[in-house]
N, C-alpha and C. Protein backbone atom coordinates (compact mmCIF):
# COMPACT_ATOMS: atom_id res chain seq x y z
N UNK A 1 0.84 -1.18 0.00
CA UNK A 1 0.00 0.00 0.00
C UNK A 1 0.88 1.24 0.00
N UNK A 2 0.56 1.56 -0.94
CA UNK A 2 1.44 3.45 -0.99
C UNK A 2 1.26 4.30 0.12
N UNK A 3 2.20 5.02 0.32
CA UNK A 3 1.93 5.81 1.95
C UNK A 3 1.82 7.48 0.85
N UNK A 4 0.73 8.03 1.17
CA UNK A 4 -0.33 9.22 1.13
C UNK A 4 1.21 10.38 1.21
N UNK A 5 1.54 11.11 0.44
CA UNK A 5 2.33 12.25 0.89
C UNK A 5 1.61 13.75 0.57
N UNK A 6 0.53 13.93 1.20
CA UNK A 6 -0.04 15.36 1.87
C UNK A 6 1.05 16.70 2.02
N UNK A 7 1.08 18.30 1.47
CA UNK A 7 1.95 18.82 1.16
C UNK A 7 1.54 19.76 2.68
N UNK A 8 0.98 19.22 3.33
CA UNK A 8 0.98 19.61 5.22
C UNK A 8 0.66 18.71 5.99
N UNK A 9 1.51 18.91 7.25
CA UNK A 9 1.43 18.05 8.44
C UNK A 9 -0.31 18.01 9.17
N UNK A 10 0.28 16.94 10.08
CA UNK A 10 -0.63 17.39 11.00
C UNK A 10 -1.03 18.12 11.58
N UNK A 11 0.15 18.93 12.00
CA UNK A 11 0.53 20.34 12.84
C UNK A 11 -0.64 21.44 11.83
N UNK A 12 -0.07 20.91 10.71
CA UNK A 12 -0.67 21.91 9.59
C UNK A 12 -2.36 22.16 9.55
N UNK A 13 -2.74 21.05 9.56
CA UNK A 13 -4.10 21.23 9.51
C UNK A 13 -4.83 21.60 11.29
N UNK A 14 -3.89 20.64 12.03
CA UNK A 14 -4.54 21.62 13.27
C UNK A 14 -4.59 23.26 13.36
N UNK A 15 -3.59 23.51 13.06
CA UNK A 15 -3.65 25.44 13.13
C UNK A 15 -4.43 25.61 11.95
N UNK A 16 -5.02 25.09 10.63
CA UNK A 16 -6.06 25.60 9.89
C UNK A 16 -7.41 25.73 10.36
N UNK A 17 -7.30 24.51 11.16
CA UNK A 17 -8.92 24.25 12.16
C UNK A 17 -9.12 25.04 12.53
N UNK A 18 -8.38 25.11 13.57
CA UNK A 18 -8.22 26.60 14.63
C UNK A 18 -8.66 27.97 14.50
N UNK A 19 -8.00 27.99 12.93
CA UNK A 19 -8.10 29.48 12.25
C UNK A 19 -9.46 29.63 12.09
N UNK A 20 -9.94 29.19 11.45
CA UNK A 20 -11.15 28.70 10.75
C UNK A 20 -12.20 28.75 11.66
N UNK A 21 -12.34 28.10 12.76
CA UNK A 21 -12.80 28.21 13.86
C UNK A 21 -13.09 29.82 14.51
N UNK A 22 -12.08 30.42 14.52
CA UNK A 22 -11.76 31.77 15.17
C UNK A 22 -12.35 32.33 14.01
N UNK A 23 -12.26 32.12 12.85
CA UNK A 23 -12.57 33.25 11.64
C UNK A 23 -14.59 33.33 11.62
N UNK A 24 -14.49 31.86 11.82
CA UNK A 24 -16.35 31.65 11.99
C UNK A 24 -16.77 32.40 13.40
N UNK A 25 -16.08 32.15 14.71
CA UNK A 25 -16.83 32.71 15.68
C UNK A 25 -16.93 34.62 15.61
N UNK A 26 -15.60 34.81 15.03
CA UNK A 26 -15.53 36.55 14.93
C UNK A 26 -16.33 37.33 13.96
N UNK A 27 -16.54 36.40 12.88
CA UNK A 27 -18.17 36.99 12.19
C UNK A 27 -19.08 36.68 12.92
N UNK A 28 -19.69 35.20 13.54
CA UNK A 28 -20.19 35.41 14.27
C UNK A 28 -20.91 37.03 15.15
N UNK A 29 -19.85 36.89 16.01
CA UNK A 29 -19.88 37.94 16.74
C UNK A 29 -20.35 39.23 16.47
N UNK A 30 -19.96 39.34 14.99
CA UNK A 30 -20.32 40.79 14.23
C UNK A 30 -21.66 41.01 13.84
N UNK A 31 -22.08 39.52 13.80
CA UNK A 31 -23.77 39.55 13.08
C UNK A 31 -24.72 39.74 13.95
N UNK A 32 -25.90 40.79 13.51
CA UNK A 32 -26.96 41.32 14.49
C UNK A 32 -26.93 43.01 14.97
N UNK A 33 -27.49 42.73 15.42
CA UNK A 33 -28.09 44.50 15.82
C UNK A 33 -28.46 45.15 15.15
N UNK A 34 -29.63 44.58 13.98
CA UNK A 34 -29.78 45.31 13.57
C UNK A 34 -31.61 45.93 13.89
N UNK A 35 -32.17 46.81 13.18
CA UNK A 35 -33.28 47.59 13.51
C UNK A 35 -34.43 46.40 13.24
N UNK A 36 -35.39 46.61 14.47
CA UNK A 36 -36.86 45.70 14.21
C UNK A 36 -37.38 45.28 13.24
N UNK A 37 -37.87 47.01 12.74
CA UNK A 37 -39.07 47.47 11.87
C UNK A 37 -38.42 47.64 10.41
N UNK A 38 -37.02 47.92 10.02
CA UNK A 38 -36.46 47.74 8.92
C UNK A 38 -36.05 49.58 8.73
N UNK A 39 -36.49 50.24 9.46
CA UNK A 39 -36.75 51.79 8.92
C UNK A 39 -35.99 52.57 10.29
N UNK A 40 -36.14 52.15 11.74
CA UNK A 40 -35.43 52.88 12.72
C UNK A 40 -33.60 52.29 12.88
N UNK A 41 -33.10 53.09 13.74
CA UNK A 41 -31.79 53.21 13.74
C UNK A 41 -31.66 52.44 14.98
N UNK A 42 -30.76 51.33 15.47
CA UNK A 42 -30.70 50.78 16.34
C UNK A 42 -29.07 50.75 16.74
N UNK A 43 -29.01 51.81 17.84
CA UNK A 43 -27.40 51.82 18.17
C UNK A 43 -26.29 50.74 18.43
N UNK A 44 -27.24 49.93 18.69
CA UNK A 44 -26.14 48.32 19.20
C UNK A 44 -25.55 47.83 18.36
N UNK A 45 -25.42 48.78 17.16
CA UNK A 45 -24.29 48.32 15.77
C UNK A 45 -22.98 48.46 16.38
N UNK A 46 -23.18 49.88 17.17
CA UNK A 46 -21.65 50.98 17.79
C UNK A 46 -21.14 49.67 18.99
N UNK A 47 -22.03 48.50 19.74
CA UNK A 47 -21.22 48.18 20.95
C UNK A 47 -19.83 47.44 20.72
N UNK A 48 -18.92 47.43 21.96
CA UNK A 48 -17.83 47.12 21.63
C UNK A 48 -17.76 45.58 21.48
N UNK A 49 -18.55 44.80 21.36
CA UNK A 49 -18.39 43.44 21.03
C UNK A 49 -18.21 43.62 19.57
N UNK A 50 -18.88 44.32 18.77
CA UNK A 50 -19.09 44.05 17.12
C UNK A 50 -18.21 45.01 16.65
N UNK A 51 -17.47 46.34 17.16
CA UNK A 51 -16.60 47.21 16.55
C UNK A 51 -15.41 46.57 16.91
N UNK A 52 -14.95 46.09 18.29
CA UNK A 52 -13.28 45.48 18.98
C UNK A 52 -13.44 44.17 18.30
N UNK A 53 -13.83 43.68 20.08
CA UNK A 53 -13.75 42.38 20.04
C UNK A 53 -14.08 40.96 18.85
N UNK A 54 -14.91 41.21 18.09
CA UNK A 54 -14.98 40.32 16.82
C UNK A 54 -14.44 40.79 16.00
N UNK A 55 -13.84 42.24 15.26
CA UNK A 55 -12.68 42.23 14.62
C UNK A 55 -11.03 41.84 14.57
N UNK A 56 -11.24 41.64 15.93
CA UNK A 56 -9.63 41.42 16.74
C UNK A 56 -10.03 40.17 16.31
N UNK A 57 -10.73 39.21 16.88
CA UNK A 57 -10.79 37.88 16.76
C UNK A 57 -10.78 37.83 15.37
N UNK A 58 -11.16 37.74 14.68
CA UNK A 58 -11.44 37.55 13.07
C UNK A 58 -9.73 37.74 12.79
N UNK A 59 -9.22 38.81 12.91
CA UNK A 59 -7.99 39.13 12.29
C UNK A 59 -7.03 38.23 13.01
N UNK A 60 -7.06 37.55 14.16
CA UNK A 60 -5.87 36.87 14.70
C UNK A 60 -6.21 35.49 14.24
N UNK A 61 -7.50 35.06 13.82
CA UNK A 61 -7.96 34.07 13.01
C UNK A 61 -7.38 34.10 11.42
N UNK A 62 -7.14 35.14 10.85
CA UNK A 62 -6.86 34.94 9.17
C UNK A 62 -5.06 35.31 9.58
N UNK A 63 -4.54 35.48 10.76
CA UNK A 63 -3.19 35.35 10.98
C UNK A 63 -3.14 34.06 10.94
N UNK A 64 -3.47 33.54 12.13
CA UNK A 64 -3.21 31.49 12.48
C UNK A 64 -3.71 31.11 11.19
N UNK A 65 -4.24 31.45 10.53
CA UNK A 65 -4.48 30.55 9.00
C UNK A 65 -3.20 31.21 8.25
N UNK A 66 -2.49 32.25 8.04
CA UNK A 66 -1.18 32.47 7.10
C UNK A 66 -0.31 31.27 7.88
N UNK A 67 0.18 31.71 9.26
CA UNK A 67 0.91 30.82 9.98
C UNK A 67 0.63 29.26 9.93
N UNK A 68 -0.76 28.91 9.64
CA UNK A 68 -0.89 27.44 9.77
C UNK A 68 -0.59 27.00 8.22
N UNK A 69 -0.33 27.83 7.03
CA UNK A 69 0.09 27.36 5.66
C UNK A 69 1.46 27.49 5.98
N UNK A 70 1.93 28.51 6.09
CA UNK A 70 3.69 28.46 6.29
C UNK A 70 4.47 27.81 6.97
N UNK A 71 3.94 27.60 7.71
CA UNK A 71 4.65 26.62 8.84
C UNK A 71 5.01 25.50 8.59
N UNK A 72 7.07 24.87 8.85
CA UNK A 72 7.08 24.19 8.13
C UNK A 72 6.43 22.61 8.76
N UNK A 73 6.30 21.78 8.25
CA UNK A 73 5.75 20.41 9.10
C UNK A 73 6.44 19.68 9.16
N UNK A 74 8.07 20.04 9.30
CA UNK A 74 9.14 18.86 9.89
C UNK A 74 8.82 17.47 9.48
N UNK A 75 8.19 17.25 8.54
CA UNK A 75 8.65 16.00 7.92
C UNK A 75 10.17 15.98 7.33
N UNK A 76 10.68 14.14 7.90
CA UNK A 76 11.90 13.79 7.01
C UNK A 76 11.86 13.03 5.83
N UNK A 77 12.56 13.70 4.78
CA UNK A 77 12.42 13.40 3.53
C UNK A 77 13.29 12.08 3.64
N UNK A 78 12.92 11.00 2.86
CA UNK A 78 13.23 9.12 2.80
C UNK A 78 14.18 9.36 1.27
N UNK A 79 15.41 8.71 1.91
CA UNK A 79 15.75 8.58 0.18
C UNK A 79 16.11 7.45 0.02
N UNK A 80 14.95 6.55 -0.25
CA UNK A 80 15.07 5.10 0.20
C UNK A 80 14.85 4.59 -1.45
């Protein structure tokens, strides 16, 4: 049976999860507040969960995804 050579580790795809994960909860976070009736102004766009905190998250999420492609995955090359 041929052994599978994947151009990332394990390592690799765990920090994609991760990212990915963080990138879904920080939109998350951003979605909502918006007005009832479709026509009034509803301030809870301005709170600091949806202006900080889910942009920070989102952005340290599409970091760990650069870092989880670059990173090398210490495999040893066989020159068998």
């Amino acid at each position: 049976m041929a052994k599978r050579d994947f151009v990332f580790g394990k390592d690799n795809f765990i920090w994609i999860s991760i990212s990915i994960l963080l990138i879904i909860i920080g939109f998350a976070l951003m979605s909502g507040g918006g007005s009832t009736d479709g026509v009034s102004f509803n301030p809870e766009i301005f709170n600091t969960q949806r202006i900080v905190i889910a942009p920070v998250i989102t952005l340290i999420g599409f970091l760990l995804m650069v870092f989880g492609i670059l990173k090398n995955s210490n495999k040893q090359e066989d020159n068998e």
